[in-house]
Protein backbone atom coordinates (compact mmCIF):
# COMPACT_ATOMS: atom_id res chain seq x y z
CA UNK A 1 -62.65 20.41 135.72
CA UNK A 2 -64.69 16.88 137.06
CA UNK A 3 -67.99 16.57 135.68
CA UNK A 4 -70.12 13.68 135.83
CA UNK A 5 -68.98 12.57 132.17
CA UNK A 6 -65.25 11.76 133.91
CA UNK A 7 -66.85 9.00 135.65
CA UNK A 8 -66.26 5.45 134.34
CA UNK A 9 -66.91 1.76 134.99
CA UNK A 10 -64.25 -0.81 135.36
CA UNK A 11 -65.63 -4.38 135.57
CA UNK A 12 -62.38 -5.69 138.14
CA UNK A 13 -63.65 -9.25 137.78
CA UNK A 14 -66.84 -11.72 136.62
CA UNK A 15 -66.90 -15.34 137.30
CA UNK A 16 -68.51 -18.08 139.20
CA UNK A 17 -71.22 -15.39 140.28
CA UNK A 18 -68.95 -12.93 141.60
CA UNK A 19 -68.85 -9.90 140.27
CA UNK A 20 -66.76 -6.58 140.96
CA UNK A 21 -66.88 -3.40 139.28
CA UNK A 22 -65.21 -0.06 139.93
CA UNK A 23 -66.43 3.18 139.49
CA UNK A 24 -64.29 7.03 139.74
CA UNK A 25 -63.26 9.09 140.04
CA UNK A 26 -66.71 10.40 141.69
CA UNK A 27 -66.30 13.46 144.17
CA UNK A 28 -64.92 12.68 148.20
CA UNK A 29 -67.99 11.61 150.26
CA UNK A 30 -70.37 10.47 147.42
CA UNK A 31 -67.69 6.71 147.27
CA UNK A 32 -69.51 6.09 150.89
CA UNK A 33 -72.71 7.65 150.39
CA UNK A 34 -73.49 5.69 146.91
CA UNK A 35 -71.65 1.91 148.35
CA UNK A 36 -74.26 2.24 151.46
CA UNK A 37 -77.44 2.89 149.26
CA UNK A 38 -76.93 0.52 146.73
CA UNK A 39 -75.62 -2.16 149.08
CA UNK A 40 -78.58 -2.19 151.55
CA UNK A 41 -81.08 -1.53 148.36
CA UNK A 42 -79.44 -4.90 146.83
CA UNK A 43 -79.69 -6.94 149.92
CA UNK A 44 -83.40 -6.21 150.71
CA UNK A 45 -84.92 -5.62 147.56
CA UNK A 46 -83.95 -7.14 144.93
CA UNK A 47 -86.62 -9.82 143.48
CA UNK A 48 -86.18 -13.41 142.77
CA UNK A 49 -88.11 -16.21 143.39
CA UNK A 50 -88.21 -18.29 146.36
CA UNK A 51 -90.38 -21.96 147.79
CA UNK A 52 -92.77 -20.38 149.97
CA UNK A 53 -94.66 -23.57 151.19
CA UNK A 54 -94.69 -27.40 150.29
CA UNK A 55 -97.58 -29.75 151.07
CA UNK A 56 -96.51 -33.70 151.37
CA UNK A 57 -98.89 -36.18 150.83
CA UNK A 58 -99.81 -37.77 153.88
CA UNK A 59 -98.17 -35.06 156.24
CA UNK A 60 -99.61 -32.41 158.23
CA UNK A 61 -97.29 -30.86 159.54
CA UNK A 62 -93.46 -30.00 159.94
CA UNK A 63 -92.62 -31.98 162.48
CA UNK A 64 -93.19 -35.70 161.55
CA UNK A 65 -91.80 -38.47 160.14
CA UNK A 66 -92.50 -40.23 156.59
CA UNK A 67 -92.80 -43.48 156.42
CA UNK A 68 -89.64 -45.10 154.21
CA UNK A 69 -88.08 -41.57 153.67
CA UNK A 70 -84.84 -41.34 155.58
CA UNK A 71 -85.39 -37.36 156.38
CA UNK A 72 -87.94 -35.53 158.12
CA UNK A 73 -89.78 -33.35 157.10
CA UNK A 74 -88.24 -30.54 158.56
CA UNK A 75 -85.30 -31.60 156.81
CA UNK A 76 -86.69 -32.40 153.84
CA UNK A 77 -88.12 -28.17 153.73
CA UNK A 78 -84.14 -27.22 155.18
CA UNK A 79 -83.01 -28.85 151.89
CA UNK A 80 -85.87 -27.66 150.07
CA UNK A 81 -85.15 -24.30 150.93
CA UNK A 82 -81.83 -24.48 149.03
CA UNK A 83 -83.76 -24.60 145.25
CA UNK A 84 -82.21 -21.73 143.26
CA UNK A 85 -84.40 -21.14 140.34
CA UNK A 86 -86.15 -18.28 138.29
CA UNK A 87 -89.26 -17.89 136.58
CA UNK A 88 -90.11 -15.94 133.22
CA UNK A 89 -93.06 -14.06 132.72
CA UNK A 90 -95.10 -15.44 135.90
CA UNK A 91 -94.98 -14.27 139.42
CA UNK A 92 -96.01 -18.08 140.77
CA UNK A 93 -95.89 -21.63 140.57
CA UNK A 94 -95.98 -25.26 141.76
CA UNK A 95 -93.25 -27.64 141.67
CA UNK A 96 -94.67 -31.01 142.17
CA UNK A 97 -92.58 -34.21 142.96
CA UNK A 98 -93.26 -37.90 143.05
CA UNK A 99 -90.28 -40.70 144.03
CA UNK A 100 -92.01 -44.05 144.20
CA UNK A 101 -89.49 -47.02 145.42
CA UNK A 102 -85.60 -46.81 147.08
CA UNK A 103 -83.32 -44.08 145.75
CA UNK A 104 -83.14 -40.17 146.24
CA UNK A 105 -85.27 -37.37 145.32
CA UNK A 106 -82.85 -34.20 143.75
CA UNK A 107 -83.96 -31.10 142.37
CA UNK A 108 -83.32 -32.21 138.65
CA UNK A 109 -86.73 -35.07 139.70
CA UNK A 110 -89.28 -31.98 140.13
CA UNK A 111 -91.99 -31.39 137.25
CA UNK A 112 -92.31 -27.91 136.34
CA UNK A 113 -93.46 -25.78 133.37
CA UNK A 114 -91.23 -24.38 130.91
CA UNK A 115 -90.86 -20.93 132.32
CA UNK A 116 -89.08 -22.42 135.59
CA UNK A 117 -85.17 -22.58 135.37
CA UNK A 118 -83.67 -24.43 138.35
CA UNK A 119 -79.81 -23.97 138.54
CA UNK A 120 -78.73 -26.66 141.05
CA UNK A 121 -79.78 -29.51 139.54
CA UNK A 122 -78.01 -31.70 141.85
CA UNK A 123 -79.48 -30.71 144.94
CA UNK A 124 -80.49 -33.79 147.21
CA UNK A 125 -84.21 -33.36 148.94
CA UNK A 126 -84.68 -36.45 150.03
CA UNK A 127 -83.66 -40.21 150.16
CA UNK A 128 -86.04 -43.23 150.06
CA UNK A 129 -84.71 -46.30 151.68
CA UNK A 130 -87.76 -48.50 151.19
CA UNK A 131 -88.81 -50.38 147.73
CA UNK A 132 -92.37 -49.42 148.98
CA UNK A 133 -91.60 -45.81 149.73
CA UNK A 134 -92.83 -43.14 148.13
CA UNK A 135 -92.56 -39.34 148.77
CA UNK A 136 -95.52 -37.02 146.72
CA UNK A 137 -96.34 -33.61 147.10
CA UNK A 138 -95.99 -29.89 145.60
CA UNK A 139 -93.60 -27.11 146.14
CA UNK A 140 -95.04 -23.63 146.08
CA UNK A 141 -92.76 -21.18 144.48
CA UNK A 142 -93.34 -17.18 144.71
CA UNK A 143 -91.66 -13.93 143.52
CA UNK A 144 -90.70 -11.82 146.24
CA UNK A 145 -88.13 -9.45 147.86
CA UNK A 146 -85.76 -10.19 150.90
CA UNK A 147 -86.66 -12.07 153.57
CA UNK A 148 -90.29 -13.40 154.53
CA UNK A 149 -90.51 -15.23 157.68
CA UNK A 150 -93.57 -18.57 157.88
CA UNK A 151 -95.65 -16.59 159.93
CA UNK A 152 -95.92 -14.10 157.64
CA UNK A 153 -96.44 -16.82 154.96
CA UNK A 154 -99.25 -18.68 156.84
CA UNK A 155 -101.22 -14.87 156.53
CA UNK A 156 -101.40 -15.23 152.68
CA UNK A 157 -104.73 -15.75 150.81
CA UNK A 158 -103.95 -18.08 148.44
CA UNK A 159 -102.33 -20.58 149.98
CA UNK A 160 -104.00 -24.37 150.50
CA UNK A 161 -104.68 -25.25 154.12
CA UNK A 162 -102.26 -28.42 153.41
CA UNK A 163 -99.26 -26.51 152.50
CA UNK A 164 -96.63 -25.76 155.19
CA UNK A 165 -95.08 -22.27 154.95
CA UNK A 166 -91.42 -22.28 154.35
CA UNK A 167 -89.13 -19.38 155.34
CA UNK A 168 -88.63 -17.43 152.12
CA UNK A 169 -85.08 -15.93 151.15
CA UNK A 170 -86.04 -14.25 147.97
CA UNK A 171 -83.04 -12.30 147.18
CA UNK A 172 -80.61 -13.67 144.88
CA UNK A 173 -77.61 -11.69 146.36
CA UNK A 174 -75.84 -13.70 148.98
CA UNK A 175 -73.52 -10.95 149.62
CA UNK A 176 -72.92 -7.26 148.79
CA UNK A 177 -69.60 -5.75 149.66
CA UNK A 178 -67.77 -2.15 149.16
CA UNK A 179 -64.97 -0.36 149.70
CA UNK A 180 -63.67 3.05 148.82
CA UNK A 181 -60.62 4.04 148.01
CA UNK A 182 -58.51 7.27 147.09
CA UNK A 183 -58.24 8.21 143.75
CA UNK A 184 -56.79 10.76 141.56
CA UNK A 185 -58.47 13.16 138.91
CA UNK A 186 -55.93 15.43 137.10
CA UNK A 187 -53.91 16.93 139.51
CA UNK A 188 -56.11 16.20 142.68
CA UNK A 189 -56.14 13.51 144.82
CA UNK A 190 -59.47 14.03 146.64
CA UNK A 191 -61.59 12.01 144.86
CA UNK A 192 -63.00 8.59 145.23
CA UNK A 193 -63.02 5.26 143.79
CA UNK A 194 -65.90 2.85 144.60
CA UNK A 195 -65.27 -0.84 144.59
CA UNK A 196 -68.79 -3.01 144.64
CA UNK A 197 -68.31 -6.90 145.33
CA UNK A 198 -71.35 -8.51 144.41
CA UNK A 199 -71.65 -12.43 144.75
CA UNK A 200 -75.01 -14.17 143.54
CA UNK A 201 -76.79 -17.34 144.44
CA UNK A 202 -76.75 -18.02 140.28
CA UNK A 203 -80.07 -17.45 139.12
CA UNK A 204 -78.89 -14.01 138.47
CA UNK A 205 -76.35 -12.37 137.24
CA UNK A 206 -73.83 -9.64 139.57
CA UNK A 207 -74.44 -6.97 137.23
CA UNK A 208 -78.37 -7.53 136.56
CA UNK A 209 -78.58 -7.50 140.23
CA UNK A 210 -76.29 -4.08 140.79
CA UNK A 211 -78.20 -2.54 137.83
CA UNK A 212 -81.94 -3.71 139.40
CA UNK A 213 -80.62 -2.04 143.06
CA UNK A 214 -80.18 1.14 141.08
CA UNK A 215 -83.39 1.16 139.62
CA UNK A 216 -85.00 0.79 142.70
CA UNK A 217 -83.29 3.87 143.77
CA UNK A 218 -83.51 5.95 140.78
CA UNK A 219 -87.70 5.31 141.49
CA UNK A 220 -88.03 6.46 144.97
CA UNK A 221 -85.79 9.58 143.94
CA UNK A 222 -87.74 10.05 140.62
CA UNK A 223 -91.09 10.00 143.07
CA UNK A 224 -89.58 11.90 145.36
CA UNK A 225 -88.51 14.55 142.80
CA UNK A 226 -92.30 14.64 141.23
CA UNK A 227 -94.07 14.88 144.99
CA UNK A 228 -91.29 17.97 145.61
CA UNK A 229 -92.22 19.57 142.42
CA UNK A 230 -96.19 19.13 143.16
CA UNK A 231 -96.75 17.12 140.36
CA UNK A 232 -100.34 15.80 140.64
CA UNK A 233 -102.24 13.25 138.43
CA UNK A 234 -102.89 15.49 135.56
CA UNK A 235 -99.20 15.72 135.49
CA UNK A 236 -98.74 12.11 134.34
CA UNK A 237 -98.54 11.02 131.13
CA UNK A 238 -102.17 9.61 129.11
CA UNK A 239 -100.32 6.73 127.78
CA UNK A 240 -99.51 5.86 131.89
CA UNK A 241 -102.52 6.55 132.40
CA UNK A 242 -104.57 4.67 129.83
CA UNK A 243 -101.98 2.04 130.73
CA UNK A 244 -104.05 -1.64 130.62
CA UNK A 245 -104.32 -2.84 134.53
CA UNK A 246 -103.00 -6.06 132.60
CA UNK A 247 -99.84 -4.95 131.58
CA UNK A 248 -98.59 -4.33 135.38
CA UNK A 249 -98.63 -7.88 135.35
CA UNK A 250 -100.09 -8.38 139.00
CA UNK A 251 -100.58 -11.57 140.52
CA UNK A 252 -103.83 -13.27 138.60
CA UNK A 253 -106.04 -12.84 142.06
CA UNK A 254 -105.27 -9.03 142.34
CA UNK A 255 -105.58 -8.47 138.98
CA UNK A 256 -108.93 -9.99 138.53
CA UNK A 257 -110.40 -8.39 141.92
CA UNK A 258 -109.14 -4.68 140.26
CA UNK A 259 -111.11 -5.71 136.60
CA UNK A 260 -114.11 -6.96 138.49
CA UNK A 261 -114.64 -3.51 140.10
CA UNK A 262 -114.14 -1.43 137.09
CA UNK A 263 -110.55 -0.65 137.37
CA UNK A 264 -109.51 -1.05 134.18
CA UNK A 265 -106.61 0.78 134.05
CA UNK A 266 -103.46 3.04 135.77
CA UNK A 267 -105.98 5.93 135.94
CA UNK A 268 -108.48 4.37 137.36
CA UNK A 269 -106.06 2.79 139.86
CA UNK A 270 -104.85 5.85 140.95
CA UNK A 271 -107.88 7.30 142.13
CA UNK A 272 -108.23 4.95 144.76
CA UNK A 273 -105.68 4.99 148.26
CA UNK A 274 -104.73 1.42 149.80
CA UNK A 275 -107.55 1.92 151.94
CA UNK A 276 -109.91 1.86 149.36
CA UNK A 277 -108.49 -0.89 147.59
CA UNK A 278 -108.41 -2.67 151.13
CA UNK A 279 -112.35 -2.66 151.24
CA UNK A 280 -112.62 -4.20 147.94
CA UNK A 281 -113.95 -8.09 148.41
CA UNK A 282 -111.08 -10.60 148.24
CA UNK A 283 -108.54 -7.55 148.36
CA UNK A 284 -106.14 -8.22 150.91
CA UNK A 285 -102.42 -7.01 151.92
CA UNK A 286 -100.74 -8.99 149.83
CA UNK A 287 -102.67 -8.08 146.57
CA UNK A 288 -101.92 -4.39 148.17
CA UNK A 289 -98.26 -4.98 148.38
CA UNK A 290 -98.20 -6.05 144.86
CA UNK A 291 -99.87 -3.28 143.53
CA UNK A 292 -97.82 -0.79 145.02
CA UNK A 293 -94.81 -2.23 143.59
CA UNK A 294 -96.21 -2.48 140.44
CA UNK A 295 -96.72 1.54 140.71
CA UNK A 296 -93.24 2.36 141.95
CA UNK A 297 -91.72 0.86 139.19
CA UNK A 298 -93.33 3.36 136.66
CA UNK A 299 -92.70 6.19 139.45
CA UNK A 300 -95.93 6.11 140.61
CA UNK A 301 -98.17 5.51 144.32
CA UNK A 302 -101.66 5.18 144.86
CA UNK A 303 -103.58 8.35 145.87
CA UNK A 304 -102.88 9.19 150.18
C-alpha cells in the first residue's frame, strides 16, 4: 500500500543554474496540484536582492545625458538593472562607483562591503570616452520579493531625494517549469511523477530556491492550521514569545521605531494589529511589510 514514505527525490540534472528534480510516485491529482503551488510561490516570492535606485552625481533625473559618458542614463540604470548579487546578514546597502578618465565602468569597478557577492563580474555599466570624464554616484541595493515597479519605489521612506528609483526584479528564479507524468507504484499505474525545472539568475542555487518556495508554503498552511484549530496567543510558545525584537532582523529603521515604543519583543509585537503599528511615528508601510514577513516566517501575524 502507498504511503507518503514511498515518495522519493530524483535530482534529473544540476548545472549552469539549472536544476531539475523528480519526485513520485505521489497520488493522481496531487503531480498538478503541488507543480502549480510551488511554481507560482517560487516566481513571486522568493527573496533576493535587487538595485532599487541609483543617484549620479550631477544628474537629476533619468532622462539626461552625462557629459563624456557614451550612455544615458536610462541606459546606464537598463544595464544597471542586470547586477546579480547577494547579501549576508543585511537586508540593505550602497554600491558606490567612481570612473575618472576614458575606459568602461563594469560591475567588478563597484566598492562594496564584504557581505555583498556580485556574480557577473563582467557586466558593462557604462563607457567613458573622454580623458576628462568621470561618472560618480551610488547604487542602492534592497532585499525584496518579486517584482516592485519605480513608482512604488519613489513611496519608500528611506530613500534620498537624489536617488532615481529603478524597477526592482528581486527574485532570483528566471524561470520555473513542471510537468507531470504517469508513473507506476507496484502494480498500479495511477500515480504521478512530478518533474520541477528550475533555472536561476546565479546568486542562488535551484534547490535553495525550490526548498525556500516550500517553506513559504509550509507557513501559510502551518498558520492556517493554528487559526483552524483556535490557537490564540497563549498558545504560542514563551521562548517565541520572549523572542528579542532584534533577532527578527528587521530593517534598522523599523526595528528602532518598535524599541523606541517599548516593543521589545515577539510578545509585545503581537499585541498590536498593523493599524496600530501604522500610528506609530516614522512607522510606515514598508516597515509594516517587513514586519509581517518577519512573523510569517515563525508562523505567526500580528493581532486583526
Amino acid at each position: 500500500m502507498w504511503s507518503f514514505k514511498n515518495i522519493a527525490l530524483e535530482v534529473l540534472k544540476e548545472e549552469n543554474n539549472y536544476g531539475e528534480y523528480k519526485l513520485s510516485p505521489i497520488e493522481s491529482g496531487f503531480g498538478l496540484t503541488l507543480g502549480t503551488a510551488i511554481r507560482r510561490t517560487m516566481l513571486s516570492s522568493i527573496e533576493g536582492f535587487a538595485p532599487i535606485g541609483i543617484s549620479i552625481d550631477g544628474v537629476i533625473h533619468e532622462f539626461s545625458t552625462i557629459e563624456g559618458v557614451v550612455e544615458d542614463v536610462e541606459q546606464v540604470i537598463l544595464n544597471v538593472k542586470k547586477l546579480v548579487l547577494s547579501v549576508e546578514a543585511i537586508d540593505n546597502t550602497i554600491l558606490r562607483f567612481e570612473k575618472v578618465g576614458e575606459g568602461e565602468l563594469k560591475a567588478s569597478d563597484l566598492t562594496h562591503t564584504s557581505e555583498v557577492t556580485i556574480y557577473n563580474q563582467d557586466l558593462h555599466i557604462a563607457t567613458i570616452s573622454s580623458s576628462k570624464g568621470r561618472l560618480a554616484g551610488e547604487i542602492y541595493v534592497r532585499k525584496g520579493k518579486g517584482y516592485l515597479l519605480e513608482e512604488e519605489i519613489s513611496k519608500l521612506e528611506d530613500l534620498p531625494q537624489t536617488v532615481i528609483p529603478i524597477d526592482a526584479d528581486f527574485s532570483p528564479v528566471l524561470k520555473a517549469t513542471f510537468r507531470v507524468e504517469p508513473t507506476r507504484f507496484e502494480e498500479s499505474v495511477d500515480f504521478d511523477a512530478l518533474v520541477f525545472g528550475v533555472q536561476t539568475k546565479g546568486n542562488k542555487t535551484p534547490k535553495q530556491c525550490l526548498i525556500e518556495a516550500i517553506e513559504v508554503l509550509i507557513n501559510y498552511s502551518n498558520t492556517f492550521l493554528k487559526l483552524l484549530n483556535g490557537k490564540s496567543l497563549s498558545d504560542i510558545p514563551d521562548e517565541l514569545l520572549n523572542k528579542k525584537i532584534e533577532e527578527l532582523h528587521l530593517p534598522e529603521r523599523a526595528q528602532n521605531v518598535l524599541l523606541k515604543n517599548n516593543i521589545a519583543t515577539v510578545g509585545d509585537l503581537m499585541k498590536y494589529s498593523a493599524s496600530d503599528l501604522l500610528k506609530l511615528e516614522k512607522f510606515g508601510q514598508a516597515s509594516l511589510r517587513s514586519v509581517e514577513e518577519a512573523l510569517s516566517k515563525v508562523g505567526l501575524k500580528l493581532k486583526e
